[in-house]
C-alpha atoms as a PDB file:
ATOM      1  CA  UNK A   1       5.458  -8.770  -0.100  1.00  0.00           C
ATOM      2  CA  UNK A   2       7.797  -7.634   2.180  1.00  0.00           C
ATOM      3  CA  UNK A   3      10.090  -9.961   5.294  1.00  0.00           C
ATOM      4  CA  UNK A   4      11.807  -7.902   7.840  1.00  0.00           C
ATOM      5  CA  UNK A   5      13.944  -9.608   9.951  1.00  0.00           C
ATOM      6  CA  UNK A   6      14.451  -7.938  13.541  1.00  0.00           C
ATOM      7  CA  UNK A   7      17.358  -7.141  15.121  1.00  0.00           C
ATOM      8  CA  UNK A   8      16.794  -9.381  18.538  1.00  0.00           C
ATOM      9  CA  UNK A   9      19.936 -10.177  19.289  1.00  0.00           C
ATOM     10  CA  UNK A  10      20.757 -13.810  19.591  1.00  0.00           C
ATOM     11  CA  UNK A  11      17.578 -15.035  18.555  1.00  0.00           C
ATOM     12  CA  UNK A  12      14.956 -14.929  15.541  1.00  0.00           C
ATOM     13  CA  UNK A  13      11.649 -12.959  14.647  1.00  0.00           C
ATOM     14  CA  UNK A  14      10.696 -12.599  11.298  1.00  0.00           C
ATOM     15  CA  UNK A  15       7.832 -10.261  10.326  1.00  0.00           C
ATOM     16  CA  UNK A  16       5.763 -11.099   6.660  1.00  0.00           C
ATOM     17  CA  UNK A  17       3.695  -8.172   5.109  1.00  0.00           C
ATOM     18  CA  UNK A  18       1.335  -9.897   2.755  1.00  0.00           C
ATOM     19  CA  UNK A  19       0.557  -7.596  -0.559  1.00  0.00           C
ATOM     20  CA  UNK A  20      -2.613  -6.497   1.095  1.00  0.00           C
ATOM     21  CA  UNK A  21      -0.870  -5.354   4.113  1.00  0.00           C
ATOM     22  CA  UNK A  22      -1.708  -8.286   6.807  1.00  0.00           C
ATOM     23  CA  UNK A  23       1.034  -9.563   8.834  1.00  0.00           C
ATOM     24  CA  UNK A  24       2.832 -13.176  10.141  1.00  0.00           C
ATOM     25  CA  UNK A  25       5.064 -13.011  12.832  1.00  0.00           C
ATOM     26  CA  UNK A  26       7.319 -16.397  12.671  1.00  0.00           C
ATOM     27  CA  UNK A  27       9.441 -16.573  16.294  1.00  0.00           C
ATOM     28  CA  UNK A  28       9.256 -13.412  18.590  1.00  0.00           C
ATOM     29  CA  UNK A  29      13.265 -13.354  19.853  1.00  0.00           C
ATOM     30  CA  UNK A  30      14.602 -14.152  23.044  1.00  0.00           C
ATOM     31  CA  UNK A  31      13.272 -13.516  26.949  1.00  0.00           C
ATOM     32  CA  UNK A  32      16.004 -13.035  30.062  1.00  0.00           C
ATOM     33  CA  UNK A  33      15.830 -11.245  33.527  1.00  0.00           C
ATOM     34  CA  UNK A  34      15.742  -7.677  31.857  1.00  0.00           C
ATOM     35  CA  UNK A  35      15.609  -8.122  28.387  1.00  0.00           C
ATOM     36  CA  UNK A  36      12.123  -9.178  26.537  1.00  0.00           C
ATOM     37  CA  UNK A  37      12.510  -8.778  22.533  1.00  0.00           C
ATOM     38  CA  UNK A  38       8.318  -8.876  22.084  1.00  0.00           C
ATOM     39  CA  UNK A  39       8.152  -5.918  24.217  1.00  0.00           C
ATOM     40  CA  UNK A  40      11.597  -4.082  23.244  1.00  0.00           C
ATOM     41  CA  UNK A  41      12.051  -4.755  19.553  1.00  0.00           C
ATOM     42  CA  UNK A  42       8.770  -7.065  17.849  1.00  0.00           C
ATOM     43  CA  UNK A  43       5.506  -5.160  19.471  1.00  0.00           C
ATOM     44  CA  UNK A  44       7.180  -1.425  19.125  1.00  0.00           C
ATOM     45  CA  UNK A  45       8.375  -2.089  15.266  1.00  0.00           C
ATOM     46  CA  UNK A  46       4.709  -3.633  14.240  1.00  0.00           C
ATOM     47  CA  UNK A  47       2.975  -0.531  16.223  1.00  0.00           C
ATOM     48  CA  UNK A  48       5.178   1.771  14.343  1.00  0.00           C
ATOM     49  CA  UNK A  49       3.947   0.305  11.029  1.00  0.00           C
ATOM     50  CA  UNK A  50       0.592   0.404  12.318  1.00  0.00           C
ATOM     51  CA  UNK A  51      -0.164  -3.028  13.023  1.00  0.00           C
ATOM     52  CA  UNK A  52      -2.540  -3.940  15.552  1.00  0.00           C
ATOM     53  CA  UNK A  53      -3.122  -7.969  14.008  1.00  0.00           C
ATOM     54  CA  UNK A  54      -1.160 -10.428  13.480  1.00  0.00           C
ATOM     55  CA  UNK A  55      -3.076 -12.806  11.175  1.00  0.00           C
ATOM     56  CA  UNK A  56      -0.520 -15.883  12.273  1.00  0.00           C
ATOM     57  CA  UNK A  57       2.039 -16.215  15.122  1.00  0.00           C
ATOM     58  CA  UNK A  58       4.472 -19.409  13.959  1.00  0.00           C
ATOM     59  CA  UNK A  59       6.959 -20.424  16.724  1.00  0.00           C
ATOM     60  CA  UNK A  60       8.927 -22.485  14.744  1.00  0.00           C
ATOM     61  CA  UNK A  61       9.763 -24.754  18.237  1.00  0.00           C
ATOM     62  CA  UNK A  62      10.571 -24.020  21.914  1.00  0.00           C
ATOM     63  CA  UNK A  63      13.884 -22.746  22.598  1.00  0.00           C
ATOM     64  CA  UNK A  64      14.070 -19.357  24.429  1.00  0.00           C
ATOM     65  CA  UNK A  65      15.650 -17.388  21.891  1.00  0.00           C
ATOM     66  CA  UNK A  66      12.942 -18.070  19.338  1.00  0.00           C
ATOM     67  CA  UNK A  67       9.356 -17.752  22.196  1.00  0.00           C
ATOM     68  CA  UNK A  68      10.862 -15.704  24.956  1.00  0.00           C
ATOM     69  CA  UNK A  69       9.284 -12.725  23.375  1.00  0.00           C
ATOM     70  CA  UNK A  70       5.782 -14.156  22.378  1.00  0.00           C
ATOM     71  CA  UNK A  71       3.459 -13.995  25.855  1.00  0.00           C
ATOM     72  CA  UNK A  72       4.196 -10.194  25.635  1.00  0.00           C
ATOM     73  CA  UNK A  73       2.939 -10.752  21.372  1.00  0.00           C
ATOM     74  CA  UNK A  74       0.344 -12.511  22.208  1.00  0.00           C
ATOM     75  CA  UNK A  75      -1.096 -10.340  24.825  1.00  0.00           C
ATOM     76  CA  UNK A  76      -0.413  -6.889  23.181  1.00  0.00           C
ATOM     77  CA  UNK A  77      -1.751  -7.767  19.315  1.00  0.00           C
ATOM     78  CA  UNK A  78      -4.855  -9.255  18.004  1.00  0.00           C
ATOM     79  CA  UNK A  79      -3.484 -13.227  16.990  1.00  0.00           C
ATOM     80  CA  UNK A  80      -5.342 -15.015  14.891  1.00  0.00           C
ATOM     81  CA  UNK A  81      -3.957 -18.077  15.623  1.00  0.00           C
ATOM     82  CA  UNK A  82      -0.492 -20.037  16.849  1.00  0.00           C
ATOM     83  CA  UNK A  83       1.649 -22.868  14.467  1.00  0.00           C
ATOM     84  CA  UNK A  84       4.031 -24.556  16.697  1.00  0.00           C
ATOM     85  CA  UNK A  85       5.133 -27.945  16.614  1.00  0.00           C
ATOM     86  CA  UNK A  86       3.397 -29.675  19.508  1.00  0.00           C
ATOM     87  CA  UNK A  87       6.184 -30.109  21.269  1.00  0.00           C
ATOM     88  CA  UNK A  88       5.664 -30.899  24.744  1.00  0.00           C
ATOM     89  CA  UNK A  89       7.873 -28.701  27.637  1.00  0.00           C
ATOM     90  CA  UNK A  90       7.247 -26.628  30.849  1.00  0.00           C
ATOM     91  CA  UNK A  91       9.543 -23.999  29.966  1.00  0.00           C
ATOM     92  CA  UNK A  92       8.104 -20.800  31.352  1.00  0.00           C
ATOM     93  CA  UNK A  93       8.298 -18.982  28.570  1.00  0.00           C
ATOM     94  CA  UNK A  94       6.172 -21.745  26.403  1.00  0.00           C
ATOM     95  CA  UNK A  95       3.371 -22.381  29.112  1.00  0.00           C
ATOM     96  CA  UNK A  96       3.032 -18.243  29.679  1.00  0.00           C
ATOM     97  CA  UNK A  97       2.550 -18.317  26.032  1.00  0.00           C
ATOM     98  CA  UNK A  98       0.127 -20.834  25.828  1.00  0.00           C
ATOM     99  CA  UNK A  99      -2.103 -18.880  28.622  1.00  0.00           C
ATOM    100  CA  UNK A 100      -1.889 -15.779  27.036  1.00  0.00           C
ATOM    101  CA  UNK A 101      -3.420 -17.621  24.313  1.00  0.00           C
ATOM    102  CA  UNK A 102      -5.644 -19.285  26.185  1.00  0.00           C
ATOM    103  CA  UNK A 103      -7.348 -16.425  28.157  1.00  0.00           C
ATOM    104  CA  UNK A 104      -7.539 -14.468  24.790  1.00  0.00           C
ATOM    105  CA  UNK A 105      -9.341 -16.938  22.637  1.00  0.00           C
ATOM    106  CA  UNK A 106      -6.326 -17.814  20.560  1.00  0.00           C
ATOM    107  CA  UNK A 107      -6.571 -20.865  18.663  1.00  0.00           C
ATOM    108  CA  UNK A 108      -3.518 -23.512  18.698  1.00  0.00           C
ATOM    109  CA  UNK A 109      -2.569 -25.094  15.570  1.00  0.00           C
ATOM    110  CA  UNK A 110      -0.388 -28.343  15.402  1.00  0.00           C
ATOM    111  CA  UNK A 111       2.654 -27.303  12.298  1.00  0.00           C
ATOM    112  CA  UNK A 112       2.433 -30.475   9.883  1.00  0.00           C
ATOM    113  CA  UNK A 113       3.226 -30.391   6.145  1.00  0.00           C
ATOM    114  CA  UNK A 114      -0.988 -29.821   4.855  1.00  0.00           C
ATOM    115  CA  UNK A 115      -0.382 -26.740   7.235  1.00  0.00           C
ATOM    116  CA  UNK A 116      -0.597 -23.522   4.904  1.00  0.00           C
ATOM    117  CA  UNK A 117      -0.783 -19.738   5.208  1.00  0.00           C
ATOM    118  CA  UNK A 118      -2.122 -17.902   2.118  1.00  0.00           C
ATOM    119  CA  UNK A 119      -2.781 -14.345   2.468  1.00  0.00           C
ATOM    120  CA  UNK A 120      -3.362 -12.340  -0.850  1.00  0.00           C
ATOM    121  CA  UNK A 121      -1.850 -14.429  -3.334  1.00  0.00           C
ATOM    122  CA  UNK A 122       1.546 -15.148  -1.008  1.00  0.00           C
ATOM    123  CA  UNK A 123       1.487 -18.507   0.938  1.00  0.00           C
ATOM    124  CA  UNK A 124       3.641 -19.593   3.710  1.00  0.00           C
ATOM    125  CA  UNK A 125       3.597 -23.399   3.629  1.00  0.00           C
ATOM    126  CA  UNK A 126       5.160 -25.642   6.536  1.00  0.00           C
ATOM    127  CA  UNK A 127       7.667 -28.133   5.261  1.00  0.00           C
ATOM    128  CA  UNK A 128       8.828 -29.827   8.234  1.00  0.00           C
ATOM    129  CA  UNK A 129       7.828 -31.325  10.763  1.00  0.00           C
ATOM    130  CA  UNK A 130       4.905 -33.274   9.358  1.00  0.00           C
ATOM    131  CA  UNK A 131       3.264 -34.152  13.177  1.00  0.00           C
ATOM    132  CA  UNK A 132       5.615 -35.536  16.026  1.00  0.00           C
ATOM    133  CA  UNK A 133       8.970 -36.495  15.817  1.00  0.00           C
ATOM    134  CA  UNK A 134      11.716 -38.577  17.339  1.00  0.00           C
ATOM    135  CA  UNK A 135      14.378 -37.327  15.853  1.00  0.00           C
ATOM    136  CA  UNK A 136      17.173 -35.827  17.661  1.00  0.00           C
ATOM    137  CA  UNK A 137      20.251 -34.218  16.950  1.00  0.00           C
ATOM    138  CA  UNK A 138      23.348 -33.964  19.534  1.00  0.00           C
ATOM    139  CA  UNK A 139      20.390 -34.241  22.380  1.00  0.00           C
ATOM    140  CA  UNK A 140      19.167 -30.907  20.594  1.00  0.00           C
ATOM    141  CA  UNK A 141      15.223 -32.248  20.272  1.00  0.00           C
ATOM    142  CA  UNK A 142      13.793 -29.365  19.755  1.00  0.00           C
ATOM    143  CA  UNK A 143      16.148 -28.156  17.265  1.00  0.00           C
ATOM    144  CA  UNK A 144      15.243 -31.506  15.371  1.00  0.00           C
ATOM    145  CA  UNK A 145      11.649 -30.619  14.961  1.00  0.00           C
ATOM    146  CA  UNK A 146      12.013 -27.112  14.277  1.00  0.00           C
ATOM    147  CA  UNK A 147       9.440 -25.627  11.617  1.00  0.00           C
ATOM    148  CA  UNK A 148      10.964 -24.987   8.779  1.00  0.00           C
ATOM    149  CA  UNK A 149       8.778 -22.366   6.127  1.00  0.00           C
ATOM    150  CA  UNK A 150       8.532 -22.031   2.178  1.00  0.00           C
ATOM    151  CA  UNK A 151       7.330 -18.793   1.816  1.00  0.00           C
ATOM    152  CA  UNK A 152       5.994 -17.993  -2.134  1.00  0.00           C
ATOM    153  CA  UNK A 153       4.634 -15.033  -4.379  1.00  0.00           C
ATOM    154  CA  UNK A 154       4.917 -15.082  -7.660  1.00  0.00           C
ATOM    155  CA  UNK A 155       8.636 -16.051  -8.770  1.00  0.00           C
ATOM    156  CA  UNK A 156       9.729 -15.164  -5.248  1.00  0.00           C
ATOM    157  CA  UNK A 157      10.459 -17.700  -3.030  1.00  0.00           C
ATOM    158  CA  UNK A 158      11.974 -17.696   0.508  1.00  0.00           C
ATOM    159  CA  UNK A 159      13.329 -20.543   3.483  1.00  0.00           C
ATOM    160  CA  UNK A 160      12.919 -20.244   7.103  1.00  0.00           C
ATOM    161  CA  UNK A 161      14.683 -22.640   8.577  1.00  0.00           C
ATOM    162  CA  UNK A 162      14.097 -22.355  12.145  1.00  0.00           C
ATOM    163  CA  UNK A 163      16.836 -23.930  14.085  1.00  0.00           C
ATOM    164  CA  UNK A 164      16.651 -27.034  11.964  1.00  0.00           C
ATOM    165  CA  UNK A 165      19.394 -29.210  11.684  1.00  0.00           C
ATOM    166  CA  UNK A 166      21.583 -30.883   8.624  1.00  0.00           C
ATOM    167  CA  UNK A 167      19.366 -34.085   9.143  1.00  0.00           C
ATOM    168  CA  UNK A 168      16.030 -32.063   8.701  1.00  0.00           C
ATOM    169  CA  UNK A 169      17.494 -30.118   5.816  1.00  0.00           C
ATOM    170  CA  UNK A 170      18.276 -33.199   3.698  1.00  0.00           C
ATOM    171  CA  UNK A 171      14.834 -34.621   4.455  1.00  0.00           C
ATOM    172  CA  UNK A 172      12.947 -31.808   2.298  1.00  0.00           C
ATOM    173  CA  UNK A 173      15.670 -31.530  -0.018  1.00  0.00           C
ATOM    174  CA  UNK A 174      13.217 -33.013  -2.913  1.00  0.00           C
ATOM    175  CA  UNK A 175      10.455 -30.087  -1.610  1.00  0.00           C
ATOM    176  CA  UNK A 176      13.155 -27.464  -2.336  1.00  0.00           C
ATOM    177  CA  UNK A 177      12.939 -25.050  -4.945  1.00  0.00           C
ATOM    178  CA  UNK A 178      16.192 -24.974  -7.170  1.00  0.00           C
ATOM    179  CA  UNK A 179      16.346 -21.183  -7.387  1.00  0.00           C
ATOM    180  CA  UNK A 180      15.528 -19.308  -3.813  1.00  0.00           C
ATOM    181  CA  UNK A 181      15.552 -15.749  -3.498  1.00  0.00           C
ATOM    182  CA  UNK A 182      16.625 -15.561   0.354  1.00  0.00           C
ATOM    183  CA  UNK A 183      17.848 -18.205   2.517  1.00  0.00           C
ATOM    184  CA  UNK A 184      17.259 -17.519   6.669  1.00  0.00           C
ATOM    185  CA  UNK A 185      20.137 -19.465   7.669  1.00  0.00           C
ATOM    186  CA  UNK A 186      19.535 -22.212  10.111  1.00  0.00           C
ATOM    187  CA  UNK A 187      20.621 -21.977  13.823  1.00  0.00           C
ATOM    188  CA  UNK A 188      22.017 -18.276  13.509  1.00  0.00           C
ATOM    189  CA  UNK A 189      24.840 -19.821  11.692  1.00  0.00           C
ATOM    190  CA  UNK A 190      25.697 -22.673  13.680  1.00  0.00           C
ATOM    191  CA  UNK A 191      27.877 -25.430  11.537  1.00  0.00           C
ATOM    192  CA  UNK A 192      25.150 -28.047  12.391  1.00  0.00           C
ATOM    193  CA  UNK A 193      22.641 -26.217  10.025  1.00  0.00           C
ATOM    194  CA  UNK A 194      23.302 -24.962   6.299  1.00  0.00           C
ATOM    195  CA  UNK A 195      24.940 -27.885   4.448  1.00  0.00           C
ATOM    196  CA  UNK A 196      26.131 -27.243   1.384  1.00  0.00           C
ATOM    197  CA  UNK A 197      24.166 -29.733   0.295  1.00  0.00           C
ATOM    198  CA  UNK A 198      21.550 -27.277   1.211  1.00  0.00           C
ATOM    199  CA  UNK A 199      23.225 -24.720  -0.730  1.00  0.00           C
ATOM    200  CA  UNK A 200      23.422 -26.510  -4.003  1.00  0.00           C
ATOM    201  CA  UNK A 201      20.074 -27.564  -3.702  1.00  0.00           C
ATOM    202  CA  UNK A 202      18.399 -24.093  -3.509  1.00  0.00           C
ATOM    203  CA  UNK A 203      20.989 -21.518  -4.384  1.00  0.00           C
ATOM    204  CA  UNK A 204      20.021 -18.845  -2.633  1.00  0.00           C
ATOM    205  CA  UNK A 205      20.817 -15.254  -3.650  1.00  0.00           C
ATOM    206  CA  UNK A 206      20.225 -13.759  -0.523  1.00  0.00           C
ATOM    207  CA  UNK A 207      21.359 -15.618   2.920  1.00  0.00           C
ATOM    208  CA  UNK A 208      20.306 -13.758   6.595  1.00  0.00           C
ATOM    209  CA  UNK A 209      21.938 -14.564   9.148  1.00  0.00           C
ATOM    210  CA  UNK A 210      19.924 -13.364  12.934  1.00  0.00           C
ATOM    211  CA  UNK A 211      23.017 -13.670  15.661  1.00  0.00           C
ATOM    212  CA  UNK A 212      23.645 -11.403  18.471  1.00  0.00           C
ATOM    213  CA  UNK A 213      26.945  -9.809  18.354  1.00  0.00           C
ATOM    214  CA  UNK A 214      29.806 -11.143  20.084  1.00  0.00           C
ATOM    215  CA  UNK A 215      27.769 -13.938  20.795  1.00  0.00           C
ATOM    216  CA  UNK A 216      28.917 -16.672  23.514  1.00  0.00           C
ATOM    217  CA  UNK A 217      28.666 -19.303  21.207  1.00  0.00           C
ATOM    218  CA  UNK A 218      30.817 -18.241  18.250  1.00  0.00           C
ATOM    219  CA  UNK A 219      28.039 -17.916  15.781  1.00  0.00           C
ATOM    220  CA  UNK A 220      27.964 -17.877  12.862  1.00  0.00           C
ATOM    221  CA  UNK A 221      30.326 -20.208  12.469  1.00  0.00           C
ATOM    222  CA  UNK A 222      33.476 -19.506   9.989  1.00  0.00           C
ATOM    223  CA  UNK A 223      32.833 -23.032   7.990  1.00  0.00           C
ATOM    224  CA  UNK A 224      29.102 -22.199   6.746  1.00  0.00           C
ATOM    225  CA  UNK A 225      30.172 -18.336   6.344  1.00  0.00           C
ATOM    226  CA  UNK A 226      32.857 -20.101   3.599  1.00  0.00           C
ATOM    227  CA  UNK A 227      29.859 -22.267   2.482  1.00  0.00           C
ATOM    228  CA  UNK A 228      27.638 -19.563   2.148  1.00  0.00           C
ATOM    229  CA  UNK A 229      30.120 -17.366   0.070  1.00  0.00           C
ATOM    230  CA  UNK A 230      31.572 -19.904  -2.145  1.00  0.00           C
ATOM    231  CA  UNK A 231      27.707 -20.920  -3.076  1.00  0.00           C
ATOM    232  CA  UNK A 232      27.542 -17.442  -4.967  1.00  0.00           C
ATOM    233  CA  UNK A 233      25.053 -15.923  -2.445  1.00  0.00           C
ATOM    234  CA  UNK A 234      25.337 -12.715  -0.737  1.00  0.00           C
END
């Protein structure tokens, strides 16, 4: 399999190549007055490598810098269907999304933990959230019910963490493998994501961090950089 993570800036969008060539998109980078990442960076890079379907489109929860690019997604590519968290909100981005999907046919799918992707002998399994939430964390909701992703073929394993918060991490820490091959490091680095907790649990060989440079809010953050290092991963 193969997981490309796009340079968006400050913001996520992770692309999954199954074995037999079909695609997930999980997050589609950020949206601003000039700047769309679905039409600048996601749709051009998955038309280069001649994509024209996305079998699954997982927005792992609302926040700009993870949809803002996905009404442009969803109306340039076939989408089989949508994961999100059923998360309530009238950001623009979100509701333009929705009738994208809408007027093409898209189905909606609520992320909760029976929730599973498997495409040629790789599977992309939700963790968290398992339905509605109330947890919060620093008035961040949506961070707190961000999907996080176990993505597995064969002895490969990887975690996409979303935005998701210490709290959420230490949840799933039983559902954890012991051994991960790459790490996408929660909340582009921010210190309330990536415990070490976290770290011992999984000990990851590989941790990506997506953060725009010379970002405005100092991410990634020098504590979880130390974290990350000292845990032995690259």
């Amino acid at each position: 399999i193969e997981i490309v993570f796009l340079d968006v800036g400050q913001g996520d969008a992770v692309a999954i190549r199954s074995p037999a060539g079909r695609w997930i998109l999980v997050d589609t980078g950020p949206r601003g007055r000039t700047y769309d990442a679905g039409a600048r960076v996601v749709i051009p890079y998955l038309r280069r490598r001649g994509v024209a379907r996305i079998e699954a489109l997982v927005l792992t929860h609302p926040d700009l810098d993870h949809i803002g690019g996905a009404e442009s997604v969803v109306q340039a590519l076939e989408v089989g269907y949508v994961v999100d968290p059923f998360q309530a909100t009238g950001k623009d981005a979100y509701v333009g999304a929705l009738e994208a999907a809408s007027r093409r046919g898209v189905p909606w799918i609520e992320a909760r933990r029976d929730v599973s992707i498997r495409l040629d002998g790789m599977e992309v399994s939700v963790l968290f959230p398992d339905g509605p939430t109330s947890m919060s964390y620093s008035g961040t909701e949506s961070n707190a019910q961000s999907i996080v992703l176990l993505v597995r073929y064969g002895e490969f394993e990887a975690l996409l963490t979303g935005d998701a918060p210490v709290e959420v991490e230490e949840a799933i820490l039983d559902d954890l493998p012991s051994d991960l091959e790459v790490l996408k490091v929660g909340h582009h680095g921010s210190n309330t994501s990536t415990s070490p907790l976290l770290l011992a649990r999984t000990s990851p060989e590989l941790a990506v961090i997506s953060v725009g440079a010379r970002n405005r809010y100092g991410h990634p953050h020098a504590d979880v950089l130390k974290h990350i290092l000292e845990s032995g991963a690259r």
